[in-house]
N, C-alpha and C. Protein backbone atom coordinates (compact mmCIF):
# COMPACT_ATOMS: atom_id res chain seq x y z
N UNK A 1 124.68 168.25 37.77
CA UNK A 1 124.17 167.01 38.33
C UNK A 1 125.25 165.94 38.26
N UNK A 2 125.47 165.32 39.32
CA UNK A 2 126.71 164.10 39.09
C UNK A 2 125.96 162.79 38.76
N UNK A 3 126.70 161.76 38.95
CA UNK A 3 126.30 160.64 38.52
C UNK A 3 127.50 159.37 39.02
N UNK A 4 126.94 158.53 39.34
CA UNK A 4 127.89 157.18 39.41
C UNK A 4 127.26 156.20 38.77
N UNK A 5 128.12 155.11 38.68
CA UNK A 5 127.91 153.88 37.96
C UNK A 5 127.87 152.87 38.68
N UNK A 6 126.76 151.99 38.33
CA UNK A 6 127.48 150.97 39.55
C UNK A 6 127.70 149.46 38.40
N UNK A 7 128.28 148.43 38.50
CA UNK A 7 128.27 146.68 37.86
C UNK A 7 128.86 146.34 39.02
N UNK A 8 127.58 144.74 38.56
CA UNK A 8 127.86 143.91 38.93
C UNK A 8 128.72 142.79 38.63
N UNK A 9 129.67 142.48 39.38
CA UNK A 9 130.29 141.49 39.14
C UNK A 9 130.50 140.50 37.80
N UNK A 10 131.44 139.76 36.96
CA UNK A 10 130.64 138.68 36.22
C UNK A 10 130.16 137.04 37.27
N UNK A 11 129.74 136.65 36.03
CA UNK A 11 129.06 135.17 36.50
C UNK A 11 130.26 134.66 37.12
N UNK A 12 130.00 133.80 38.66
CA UNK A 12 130.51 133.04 39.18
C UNK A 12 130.44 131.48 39.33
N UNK A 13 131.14 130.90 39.96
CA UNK A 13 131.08 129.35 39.94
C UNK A 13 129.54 129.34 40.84
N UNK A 14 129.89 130.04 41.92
CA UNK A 14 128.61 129.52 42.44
C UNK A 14 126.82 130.66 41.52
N UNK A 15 127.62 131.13 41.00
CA UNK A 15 125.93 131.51 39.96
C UNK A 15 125.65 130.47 39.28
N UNK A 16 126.19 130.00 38.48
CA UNK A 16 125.64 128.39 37.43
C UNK A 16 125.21 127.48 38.45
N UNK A 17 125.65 127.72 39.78
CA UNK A 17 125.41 126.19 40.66
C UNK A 17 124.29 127.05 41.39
N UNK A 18 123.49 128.33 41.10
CA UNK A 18 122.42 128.84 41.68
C UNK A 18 122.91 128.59 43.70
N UNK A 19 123.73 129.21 44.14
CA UNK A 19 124.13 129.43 45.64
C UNK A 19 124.11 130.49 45.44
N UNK A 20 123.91 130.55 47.11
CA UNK A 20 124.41 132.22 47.66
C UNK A 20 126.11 132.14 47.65
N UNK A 21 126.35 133.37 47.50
CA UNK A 21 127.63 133.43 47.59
C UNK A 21 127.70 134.87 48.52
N UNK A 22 127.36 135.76 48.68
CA UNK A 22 127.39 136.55 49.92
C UNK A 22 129.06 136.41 50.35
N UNK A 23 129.46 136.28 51.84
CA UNK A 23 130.44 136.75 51.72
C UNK A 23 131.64 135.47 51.36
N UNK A 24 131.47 135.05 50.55
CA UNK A 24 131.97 133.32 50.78
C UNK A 24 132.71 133.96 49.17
N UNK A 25 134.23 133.53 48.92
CA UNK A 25 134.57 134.09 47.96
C UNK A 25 134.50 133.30 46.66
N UNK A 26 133.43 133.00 45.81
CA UNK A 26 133.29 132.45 44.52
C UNK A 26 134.28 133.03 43.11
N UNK A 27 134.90 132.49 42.90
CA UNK A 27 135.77 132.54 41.72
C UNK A 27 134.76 133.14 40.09
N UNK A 28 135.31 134.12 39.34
CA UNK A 28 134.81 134.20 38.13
C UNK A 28 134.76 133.09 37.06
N UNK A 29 133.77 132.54 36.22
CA UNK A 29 133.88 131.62 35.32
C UNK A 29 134.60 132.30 33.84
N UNK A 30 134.85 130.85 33.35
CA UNK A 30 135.64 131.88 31.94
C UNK A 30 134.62 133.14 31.47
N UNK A 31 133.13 132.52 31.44
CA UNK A 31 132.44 133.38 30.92
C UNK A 31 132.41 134.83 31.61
N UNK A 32 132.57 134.85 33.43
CA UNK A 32 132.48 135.83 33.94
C UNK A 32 133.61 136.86 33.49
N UNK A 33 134.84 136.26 33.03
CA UNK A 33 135.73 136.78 32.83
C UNK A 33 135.68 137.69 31.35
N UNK A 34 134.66 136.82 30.55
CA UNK A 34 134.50 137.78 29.37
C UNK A 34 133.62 138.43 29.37
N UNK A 35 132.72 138.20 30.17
CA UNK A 35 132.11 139.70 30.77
C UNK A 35 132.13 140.57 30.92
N UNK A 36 133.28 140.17 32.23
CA UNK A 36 134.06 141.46 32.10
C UNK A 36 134.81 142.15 31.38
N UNK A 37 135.17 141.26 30.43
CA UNK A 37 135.97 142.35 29.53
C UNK A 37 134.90 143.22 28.48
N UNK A 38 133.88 142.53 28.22
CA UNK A 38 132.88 143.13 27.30
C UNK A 38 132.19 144.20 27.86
N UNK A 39 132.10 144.46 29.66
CA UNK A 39 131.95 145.49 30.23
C UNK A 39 132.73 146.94 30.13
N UNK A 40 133.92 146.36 30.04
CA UNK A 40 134.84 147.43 30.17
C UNK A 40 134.88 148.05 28.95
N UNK A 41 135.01 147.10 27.83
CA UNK A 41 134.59 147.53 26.41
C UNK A 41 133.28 148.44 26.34
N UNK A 42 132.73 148.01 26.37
CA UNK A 42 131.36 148.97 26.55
C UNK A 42 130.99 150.21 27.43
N UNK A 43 131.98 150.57 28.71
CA UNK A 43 132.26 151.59 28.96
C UNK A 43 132.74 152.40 28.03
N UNK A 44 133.89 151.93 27.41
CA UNK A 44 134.72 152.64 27.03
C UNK A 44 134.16 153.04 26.01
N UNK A 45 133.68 152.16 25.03
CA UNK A 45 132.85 152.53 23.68
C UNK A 45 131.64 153.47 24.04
N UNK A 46 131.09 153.61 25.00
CA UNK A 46 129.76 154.57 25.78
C UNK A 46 130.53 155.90 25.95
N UNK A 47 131.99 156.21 25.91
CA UNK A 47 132.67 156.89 26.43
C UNK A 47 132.25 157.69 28.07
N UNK A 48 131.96 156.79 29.11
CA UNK A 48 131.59 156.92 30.22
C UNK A 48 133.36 156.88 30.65
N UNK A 49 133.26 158.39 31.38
CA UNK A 49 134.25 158.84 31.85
C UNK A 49 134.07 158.56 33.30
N UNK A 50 135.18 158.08 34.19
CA UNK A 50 135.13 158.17 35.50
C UNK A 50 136.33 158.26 35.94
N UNK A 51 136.19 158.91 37.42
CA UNK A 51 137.86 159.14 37.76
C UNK A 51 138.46 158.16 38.40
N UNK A 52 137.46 156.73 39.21
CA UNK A 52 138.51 155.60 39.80
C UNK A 52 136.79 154.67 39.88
N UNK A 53 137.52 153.75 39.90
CA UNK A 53 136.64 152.35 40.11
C UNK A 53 136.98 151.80 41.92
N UNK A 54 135.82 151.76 42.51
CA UNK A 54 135.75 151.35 43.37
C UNK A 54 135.66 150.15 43.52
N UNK A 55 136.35 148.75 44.28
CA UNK A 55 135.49 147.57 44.07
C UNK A 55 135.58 147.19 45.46
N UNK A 56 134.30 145.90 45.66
CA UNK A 56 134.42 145.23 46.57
C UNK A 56 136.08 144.22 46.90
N UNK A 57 136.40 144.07 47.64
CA UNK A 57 137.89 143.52 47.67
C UNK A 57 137.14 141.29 47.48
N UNK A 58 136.67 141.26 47.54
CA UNK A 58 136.07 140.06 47.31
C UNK A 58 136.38 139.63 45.38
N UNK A 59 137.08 138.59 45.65
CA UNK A 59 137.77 138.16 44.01
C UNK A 59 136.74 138.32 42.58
N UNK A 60 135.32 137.92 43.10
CA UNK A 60 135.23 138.13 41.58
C UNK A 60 134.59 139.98 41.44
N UNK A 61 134.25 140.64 42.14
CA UNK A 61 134.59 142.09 42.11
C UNK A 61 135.58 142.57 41.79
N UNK A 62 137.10 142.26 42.07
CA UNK A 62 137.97 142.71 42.44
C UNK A 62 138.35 142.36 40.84
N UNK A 63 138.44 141.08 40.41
CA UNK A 63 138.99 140.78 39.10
C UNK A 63 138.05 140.97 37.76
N UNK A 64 136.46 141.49 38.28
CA UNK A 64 136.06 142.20 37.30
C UNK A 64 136.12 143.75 36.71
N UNK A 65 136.72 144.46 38.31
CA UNK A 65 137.29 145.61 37.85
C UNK A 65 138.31 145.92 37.74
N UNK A 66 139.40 145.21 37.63
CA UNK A 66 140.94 144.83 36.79
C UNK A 66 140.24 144.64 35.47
N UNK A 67 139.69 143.94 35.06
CA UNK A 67 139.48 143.94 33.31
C UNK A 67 139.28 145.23 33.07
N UNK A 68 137.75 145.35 33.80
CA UNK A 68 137.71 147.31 32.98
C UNK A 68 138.53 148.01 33.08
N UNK A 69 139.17 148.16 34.68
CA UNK A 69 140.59 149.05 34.06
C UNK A 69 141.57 148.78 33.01
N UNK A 70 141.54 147.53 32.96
CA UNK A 70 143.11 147.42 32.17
C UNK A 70 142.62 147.78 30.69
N UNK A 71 140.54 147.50 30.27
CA UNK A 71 140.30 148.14 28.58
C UNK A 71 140.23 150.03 28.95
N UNK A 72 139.92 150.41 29.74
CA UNK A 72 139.41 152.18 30.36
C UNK A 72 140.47 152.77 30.50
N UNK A 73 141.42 152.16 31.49
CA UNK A 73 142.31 152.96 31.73
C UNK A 73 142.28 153.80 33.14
N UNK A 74 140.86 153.80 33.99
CA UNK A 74 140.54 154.28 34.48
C UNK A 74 141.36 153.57 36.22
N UNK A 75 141.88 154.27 36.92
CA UNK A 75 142.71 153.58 38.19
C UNK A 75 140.96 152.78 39.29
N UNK A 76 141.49 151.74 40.12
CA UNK A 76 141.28 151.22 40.45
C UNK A 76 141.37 150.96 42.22
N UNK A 77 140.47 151.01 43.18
CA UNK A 77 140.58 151.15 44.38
C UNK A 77 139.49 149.94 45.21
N UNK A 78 140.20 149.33 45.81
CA UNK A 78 139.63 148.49 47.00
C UNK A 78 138.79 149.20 47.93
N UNK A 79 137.79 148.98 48.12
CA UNK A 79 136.54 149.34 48.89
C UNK A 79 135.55 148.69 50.14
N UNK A 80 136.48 148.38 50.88
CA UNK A 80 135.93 147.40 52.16
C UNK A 80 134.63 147.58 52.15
N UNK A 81 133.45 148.20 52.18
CA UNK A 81 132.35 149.03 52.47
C UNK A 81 131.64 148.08 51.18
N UNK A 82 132.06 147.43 50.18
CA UNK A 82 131.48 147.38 49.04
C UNK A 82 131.42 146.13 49.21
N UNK A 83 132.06 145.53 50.08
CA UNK A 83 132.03 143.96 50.52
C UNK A 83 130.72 143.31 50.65
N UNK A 84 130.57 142.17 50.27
CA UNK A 84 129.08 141.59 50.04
C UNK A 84 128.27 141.42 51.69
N UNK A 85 126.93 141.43 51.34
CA UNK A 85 126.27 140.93 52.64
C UNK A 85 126.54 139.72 53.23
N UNK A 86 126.99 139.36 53.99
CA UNK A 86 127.32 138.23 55.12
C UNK A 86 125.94 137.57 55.51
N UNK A 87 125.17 136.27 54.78
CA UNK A 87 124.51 135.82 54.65
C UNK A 87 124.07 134.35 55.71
N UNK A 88 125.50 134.49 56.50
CA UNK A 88 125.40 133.32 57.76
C UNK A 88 125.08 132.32 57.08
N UNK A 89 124.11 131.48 58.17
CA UNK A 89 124.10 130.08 57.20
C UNK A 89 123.70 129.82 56.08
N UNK A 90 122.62 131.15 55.37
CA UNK A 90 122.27 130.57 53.78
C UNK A 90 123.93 130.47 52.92
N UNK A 91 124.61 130.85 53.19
CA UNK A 91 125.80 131.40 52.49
C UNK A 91 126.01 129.57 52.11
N UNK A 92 126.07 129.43 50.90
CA UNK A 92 126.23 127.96 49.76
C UNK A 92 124.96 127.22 49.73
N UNK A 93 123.63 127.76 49.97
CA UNK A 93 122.46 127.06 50.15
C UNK A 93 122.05 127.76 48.75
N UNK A 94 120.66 127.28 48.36
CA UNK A 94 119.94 127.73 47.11
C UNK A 94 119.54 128.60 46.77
N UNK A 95 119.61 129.61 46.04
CA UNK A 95 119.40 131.16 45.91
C UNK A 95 117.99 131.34 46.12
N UNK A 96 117.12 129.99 45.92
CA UNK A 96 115.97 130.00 45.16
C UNK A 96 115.27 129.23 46.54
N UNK A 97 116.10 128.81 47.72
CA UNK A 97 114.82 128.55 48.76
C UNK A 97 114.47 128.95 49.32
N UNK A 98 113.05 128.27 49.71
CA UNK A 98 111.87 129.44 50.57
C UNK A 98 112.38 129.64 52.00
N UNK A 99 113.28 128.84 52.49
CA UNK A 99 113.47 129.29 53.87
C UNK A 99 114.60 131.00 53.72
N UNK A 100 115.58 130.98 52.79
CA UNK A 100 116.30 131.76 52.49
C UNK A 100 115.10 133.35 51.90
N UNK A 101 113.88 133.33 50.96
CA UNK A 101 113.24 133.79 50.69
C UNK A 101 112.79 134.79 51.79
N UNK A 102 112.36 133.95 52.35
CA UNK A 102 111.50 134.59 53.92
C UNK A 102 112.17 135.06 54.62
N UNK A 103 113.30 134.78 55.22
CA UNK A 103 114.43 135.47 55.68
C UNK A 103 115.10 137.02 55.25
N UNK A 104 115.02 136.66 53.65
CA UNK A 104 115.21 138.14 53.15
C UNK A 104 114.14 139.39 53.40
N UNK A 105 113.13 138.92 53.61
CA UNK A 105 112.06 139.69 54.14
C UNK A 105 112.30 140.45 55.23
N UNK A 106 113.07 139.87 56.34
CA UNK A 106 113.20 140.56 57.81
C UNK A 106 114.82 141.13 58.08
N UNK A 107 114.33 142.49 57.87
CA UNK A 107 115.31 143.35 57.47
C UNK A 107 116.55 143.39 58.91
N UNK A 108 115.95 143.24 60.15
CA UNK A 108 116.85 142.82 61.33
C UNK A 108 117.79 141.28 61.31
N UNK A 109 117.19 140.49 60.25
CA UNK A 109 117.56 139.61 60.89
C UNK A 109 119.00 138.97 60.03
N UNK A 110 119.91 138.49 61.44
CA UNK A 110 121.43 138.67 61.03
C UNK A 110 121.76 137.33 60.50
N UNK A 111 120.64 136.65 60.17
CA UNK A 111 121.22 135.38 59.36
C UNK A 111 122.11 134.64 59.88
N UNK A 112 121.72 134.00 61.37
CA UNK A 112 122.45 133.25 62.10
C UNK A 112 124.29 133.49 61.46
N UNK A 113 124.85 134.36 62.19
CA UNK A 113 126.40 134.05 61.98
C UNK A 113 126.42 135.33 60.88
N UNK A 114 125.57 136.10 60.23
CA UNK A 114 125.67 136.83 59.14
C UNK A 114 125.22 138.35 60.11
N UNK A 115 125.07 138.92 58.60
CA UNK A 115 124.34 140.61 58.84
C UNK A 115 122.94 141.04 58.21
N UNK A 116 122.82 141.71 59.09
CA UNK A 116 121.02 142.25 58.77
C UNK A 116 121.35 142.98 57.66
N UNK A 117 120.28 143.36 57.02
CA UNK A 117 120.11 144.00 56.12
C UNK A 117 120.39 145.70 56.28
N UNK A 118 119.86 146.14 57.53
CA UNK A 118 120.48 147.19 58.42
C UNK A 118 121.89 147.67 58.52
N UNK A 119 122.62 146.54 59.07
CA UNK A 119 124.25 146.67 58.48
C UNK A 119 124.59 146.97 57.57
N UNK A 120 124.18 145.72 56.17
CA UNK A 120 124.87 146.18 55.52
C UNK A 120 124.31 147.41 54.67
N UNK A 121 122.84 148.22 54.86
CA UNK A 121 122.39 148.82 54.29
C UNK A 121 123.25 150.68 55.19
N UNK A 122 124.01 150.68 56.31
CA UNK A 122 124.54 151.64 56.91
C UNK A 122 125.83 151.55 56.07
N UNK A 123 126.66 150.38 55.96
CA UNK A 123 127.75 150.84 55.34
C UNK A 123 127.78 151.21 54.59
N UNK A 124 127.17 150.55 53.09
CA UNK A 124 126.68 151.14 52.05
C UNK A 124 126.33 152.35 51.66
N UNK A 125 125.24 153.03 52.80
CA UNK A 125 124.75 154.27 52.65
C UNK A 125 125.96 155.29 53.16
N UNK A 126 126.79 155.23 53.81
CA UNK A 126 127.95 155.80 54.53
C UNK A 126 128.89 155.84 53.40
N UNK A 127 129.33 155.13 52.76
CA UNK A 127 129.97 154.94 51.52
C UNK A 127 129.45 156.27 50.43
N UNK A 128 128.05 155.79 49.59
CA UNK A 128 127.66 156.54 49.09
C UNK A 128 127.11 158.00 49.51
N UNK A 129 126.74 158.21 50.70
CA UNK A 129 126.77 159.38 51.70
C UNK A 129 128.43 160.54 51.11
N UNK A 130 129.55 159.83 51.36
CA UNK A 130 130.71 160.05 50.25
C UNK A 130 131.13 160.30 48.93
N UNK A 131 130.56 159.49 48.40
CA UNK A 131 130.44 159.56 47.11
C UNK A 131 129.73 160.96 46.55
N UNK A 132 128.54 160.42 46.81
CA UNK A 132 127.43 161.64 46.43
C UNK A 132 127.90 163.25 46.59
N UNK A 133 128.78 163.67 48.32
CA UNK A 133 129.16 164.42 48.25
C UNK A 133 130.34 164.77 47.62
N UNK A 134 131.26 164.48 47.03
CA UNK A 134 132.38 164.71 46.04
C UNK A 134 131.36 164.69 44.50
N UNK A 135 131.01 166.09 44.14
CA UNK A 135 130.35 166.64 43.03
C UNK A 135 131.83 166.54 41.66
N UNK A 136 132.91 166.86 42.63
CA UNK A 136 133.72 167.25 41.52
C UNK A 136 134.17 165.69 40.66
N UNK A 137 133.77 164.42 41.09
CA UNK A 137 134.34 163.11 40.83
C UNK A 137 132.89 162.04 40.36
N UNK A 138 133.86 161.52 39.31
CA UNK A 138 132.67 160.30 38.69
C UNK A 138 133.33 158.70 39.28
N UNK A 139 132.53 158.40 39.89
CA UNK A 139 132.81 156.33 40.40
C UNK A 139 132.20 155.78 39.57
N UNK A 140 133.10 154.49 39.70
CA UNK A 140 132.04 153.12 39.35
C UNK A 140 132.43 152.33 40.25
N UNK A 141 131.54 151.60 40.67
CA UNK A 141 131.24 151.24 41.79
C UNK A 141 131.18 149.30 41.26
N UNK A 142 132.06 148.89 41.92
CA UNK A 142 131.98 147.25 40.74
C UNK A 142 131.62 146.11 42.32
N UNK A 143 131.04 145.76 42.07
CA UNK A 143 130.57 144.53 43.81
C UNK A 143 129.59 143.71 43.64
N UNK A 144 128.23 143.94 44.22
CA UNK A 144 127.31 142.54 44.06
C UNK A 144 126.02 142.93 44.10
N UNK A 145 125.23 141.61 44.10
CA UNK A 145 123.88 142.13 43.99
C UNK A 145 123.11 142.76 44.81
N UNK A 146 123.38 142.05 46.07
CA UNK A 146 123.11 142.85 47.19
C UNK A 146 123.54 144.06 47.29
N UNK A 147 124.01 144.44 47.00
CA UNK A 147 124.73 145.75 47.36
C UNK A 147 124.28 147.10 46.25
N UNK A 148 124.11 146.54 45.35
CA UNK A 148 122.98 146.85 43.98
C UNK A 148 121.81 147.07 44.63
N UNK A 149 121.31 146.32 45.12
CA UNK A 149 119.70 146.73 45.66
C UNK A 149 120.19 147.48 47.07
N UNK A 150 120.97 147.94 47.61
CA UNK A 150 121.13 148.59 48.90
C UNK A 150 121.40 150.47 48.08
N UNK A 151 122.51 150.22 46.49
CA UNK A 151 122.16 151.01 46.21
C UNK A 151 120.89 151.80 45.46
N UNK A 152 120.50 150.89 44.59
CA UNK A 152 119.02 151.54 44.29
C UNK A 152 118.00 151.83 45.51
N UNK A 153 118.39 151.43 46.43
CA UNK A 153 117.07 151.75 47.61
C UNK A 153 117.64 153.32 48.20
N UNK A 154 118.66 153.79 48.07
CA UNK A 154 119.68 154.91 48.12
C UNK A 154 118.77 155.83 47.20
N UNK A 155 118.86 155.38 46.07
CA UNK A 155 118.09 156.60 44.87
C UNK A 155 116.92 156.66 44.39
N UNK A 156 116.42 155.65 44.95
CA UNK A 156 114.40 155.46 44.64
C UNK A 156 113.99 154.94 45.71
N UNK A 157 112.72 155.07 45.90
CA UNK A 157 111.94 154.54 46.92
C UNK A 157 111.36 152.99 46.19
N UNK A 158 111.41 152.52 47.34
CA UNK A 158 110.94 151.01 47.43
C UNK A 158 110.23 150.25 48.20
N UNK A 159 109.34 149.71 48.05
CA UNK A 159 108.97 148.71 49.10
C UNK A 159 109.68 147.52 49.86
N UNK A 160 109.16 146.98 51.15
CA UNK A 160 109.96 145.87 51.55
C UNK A 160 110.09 144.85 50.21
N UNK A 161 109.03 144.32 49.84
CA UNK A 161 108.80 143.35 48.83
C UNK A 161 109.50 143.65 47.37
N UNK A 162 110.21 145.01 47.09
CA UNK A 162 110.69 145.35 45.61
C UNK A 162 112.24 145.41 46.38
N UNK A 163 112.54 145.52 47.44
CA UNK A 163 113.60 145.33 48.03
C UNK A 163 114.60 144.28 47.95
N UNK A 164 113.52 142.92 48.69
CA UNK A 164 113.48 142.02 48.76
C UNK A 164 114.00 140.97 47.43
N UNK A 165 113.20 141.56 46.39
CA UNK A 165 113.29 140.75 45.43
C UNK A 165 114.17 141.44 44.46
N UNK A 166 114.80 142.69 44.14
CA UNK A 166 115.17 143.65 42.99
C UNK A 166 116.65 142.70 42.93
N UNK A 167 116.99 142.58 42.24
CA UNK A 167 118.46 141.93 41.42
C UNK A 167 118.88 142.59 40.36
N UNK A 168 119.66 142.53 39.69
CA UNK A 168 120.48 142.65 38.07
C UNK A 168 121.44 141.77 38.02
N UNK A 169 121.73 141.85 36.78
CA UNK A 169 122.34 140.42 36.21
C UNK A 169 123.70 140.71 36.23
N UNK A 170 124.19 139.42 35.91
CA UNK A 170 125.92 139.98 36.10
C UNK A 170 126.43 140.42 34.97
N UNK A 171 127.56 141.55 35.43
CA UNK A 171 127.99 142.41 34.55
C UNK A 171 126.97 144.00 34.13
N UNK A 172 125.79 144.00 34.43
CA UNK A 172 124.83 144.90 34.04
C UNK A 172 125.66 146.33 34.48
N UNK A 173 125.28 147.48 33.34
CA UNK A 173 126.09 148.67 34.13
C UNK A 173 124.81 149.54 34.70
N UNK A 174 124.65 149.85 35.92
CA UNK A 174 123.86 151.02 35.75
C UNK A 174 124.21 152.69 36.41
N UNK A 175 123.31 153.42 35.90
CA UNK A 175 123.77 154.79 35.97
C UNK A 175 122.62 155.87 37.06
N UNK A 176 123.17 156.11 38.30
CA UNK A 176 122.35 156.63 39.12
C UNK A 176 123.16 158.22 39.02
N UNK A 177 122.02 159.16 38.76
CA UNK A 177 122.08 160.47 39.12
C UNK A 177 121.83 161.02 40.68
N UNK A 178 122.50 162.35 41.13
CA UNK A 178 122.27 163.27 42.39
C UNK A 178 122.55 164.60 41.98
């Protein structure tokens, strides 16, 4: 049975300021930064073996999986595909408003200037479609939240509404089997 890993990102400027950040590139906070290092630590101490870290090329992905490599050891690869959802105009609006809320609901819809949920739920799955088939190789998979719930909807069934709402926190590691 294989397995990948996926984390999220650490905390960003725009997480304390509660924005979307989607594809808009938010910087890691000091704290995100020790996050990440306490991530990578904790791989390593889990002794979770993998053969390369995938990340979103978006900075605070990108510089949270530079920490884990540099405590793991484990090489490191840019992953266009892992790039955040393109959120159009909510992108710097309130994570937490209802117009943004309702919107996430309608899985077509491209978020004036952004991408449906459709999009980015094909690249994603095309990605891991890859993954999954290379039995002989372990990923970790380092990017965002969105992309977190595009993969859990990959390995469990879900409703629109557990879809909609499913998150993890930053830095969280998790571990999906195939």
């Amino acid at each position: 049975m294989g397995c990948l890993y996926f984390v999220r990102h650490g905390q960003t400027v725009w997480n304390v300021e509660n924005k979307i950040c989607g594809a808009t590139d938010s910087p890691l906070t000091d704290l995100g930064r020790e996050q990440a290092r306490e991530t990578g630590q904790k791989i390593l101490e889990e002794g979770i073996k993998a053969d390369l870290i995938l990340y979103s090329p978006l900075s605070r992905a990108k510089d949270t999986a530079m920490e884990i490599s540099k405590i793991t050891g484990i090489p490191t690869r840019a992953e266009q595909r892992l790039f955040e959802q393109n959120f159009g105009k909510y992108e710097g609006t309130p994570r937490n408003g209802e117009e943004f809320k309702e919107a996430k609901k309608q899985f077509l819809n491209r978020y004036e200037g952004g991408e449906s949920m459709f999009q980015l739920a094909q690249r994603v799955y095309n990605l891991l479609d890859e993954v999954v088939s290379d039995k002989e190789k372990t990923y970790i998979l380092v990017a965002h939240n969105g992309i977190a719930r595009v993969i859990h909807s990959y390995f469990y069934e879900m409703t629109n509404e557990e879809y909609a709402s499913y998150g993890v926190k930053n830095a969280t590691v998790s571990k999906y089997f195939f």
